[in-house]
C-alpha atoms as a PDB file:
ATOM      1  CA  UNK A   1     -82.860 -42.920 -78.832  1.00  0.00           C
ATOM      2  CA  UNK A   2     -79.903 -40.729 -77.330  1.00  0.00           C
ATOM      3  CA  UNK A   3     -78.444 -41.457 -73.825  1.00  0.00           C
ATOM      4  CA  UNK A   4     -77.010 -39.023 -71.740  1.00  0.00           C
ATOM      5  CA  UNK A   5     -74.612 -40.026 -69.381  1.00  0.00           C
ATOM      6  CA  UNK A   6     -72.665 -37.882 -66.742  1.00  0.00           C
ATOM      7  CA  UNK A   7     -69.378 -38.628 -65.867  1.00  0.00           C
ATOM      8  CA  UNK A   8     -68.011 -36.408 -63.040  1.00  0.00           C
ATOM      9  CA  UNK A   9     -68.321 -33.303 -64.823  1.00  0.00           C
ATOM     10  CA  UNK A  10     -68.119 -34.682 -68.203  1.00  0.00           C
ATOM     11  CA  UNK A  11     -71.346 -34.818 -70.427  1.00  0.00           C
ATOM     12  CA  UNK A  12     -71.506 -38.109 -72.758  1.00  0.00           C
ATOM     13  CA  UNK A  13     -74.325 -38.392 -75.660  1.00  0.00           C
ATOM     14  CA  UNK A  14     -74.335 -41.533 -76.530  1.00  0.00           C
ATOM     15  CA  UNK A  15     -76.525 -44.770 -78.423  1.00  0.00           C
ATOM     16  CA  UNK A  16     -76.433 -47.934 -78.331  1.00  0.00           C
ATOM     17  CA  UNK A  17     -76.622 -50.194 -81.830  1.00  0.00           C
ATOM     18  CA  UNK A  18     -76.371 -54.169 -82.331  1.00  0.00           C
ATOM     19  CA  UNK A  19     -72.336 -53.263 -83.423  1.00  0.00           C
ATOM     20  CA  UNK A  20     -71.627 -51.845 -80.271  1.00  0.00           C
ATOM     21  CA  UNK A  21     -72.032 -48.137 -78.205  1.00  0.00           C
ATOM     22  CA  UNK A  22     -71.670 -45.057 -80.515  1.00  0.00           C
ATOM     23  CA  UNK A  23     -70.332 -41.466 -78.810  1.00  0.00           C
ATOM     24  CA  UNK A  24     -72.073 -39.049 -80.083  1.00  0.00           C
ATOM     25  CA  UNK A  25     -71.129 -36.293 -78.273  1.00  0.00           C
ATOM     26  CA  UNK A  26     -68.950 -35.149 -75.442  1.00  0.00           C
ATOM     27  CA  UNK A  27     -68.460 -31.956 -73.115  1.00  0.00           C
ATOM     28  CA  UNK A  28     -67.108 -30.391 -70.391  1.00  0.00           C
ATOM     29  CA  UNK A  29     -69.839 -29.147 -68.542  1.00  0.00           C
ATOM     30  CA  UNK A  30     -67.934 -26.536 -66.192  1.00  0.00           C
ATOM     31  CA  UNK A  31     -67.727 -24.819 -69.712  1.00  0.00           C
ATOM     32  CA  UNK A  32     -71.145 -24.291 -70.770  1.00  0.00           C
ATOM     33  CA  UNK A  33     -72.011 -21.281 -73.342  1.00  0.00           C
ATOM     34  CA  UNK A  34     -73.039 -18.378 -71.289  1.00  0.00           C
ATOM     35  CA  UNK A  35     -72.223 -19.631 -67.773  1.00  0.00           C
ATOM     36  CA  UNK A  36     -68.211 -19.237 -67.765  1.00  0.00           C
ATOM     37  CA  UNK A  37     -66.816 -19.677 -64.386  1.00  0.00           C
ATOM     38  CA  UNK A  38     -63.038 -19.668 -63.251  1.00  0.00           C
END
């Protein structure tokens, strides 16, 4: 069971286990494949 969490513009993926949260993943969302903006 994956959690997504959104920090300002910050994507986290992340799950939580009896030893403690686990980061999966972790993004920039302002640079998403296909959508580039400057």
């Amino acid at each position: 069971p994956y959690r997504r969490a959104v920090v300002r513009h910050y994507h986290i993926v992340y799950y939580i286990r009896e030893e403690g949260v686990f980061i999966v993943d972790i993004f920039d969302a302002r640079q998403s494949p296909g959508k580039k903006r400057k």
